[in-house]
Protein backbone atom coordinates (compact mmCIF):
# COMPACT_ATOMS: atom_id res chain seq x y z
CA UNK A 1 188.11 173.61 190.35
CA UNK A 2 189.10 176.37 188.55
CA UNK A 3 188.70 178.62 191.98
CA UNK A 4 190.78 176.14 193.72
CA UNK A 5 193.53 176.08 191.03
CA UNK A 6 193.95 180.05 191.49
CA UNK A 7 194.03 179.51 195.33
CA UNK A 8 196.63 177.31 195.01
CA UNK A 9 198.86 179.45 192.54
CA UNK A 10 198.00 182.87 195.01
CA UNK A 11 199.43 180.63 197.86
CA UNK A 12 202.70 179.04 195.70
CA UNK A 13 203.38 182.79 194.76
CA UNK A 14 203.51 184.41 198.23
CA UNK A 15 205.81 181.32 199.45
CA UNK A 16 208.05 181.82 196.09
CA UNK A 17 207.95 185.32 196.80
CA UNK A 18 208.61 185.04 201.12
CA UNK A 19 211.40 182.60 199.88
CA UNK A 20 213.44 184.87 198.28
CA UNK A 21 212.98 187.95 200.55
CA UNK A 22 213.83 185.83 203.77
CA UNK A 23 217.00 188.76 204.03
CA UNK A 24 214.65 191.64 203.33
CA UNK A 25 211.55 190.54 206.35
CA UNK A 26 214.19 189.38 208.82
CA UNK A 27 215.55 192.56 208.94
CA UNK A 28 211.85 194.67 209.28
CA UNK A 29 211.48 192.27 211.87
CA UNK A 30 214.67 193.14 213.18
CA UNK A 31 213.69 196.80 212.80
CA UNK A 32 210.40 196.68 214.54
CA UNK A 33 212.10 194.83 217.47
CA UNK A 34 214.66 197.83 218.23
CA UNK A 35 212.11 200.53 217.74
CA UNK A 36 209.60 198.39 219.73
CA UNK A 37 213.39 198.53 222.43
CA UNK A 38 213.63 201.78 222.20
CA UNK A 39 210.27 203.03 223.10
CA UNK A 40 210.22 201.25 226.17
CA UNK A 41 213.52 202.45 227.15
CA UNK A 42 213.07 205.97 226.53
CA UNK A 43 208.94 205.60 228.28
CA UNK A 44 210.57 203.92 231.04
CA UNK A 45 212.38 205.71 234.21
CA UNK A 46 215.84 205.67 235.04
CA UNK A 47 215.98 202.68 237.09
CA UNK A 48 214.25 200.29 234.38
CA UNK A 49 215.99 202.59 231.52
CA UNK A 50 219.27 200.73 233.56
CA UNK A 51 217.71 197.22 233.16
CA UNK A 52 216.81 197.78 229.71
CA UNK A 53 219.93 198.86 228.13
CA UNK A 54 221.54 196.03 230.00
CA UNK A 55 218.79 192.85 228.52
CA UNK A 56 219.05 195.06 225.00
CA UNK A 57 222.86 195.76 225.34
CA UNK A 58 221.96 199.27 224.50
CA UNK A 59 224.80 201.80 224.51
CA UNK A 60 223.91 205.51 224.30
CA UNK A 61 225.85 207.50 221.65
CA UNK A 62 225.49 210.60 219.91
CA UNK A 63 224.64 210.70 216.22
CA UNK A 64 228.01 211.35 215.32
CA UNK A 65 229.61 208.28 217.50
CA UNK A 66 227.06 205.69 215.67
CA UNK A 67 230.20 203.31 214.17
CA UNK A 68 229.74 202.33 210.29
CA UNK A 69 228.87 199.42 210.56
CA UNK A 70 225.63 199.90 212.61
CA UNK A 71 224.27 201.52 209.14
CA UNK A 72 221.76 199.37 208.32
CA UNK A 73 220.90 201.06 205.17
CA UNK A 74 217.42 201.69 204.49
CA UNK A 75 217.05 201.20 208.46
CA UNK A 76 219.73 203.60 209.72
CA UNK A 77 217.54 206.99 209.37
CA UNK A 78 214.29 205.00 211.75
CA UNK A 79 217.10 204.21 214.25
CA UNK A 80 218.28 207.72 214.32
CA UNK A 81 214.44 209.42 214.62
CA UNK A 82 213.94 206.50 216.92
CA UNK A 83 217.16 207.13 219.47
CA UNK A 84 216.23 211.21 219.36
């Protein structure tokens, strides 16, 4: 029972715990998704780099050109290593 009982509690934790970080995993997820983007545009050759920016409605811009609000703060630096 008692092994049961601390299963139980482990498992109400980690939903607790995935309940009030819904914000903070969404946007990893989000962040794996464009880096996952932007290797297979810049792998890719010109023709599918073309089809990719178009499904991803990726616009090239240099690091200076990025507007505010694209900042994702902590996220902003990957996207910058990532686009260079």
């Amino acid at each position: 029972w008692l092994v049961l009982i601390v299963v139980l509690f482990s498992k109400a934790l980690t939903l607790v715990y995935l309940l009030m970080n819904e914000d903070m995993l969404v946007d990893r997820q989000y962040s794996h998704g464009v880096g996952l983007v932007l290797r297979a545009y810049w792998a890719a050759d010109e023709e599918n780099r073309a089809k990719i920016a178009d499904a991803a409605t990726l616009t090239r811009v240099v690091g200076g050109g990025v507007p505010e609000g694209e900042q994702h703060w902590p996220y902003s630096e990957i996207y910058e290593r990532q686009m260079q």
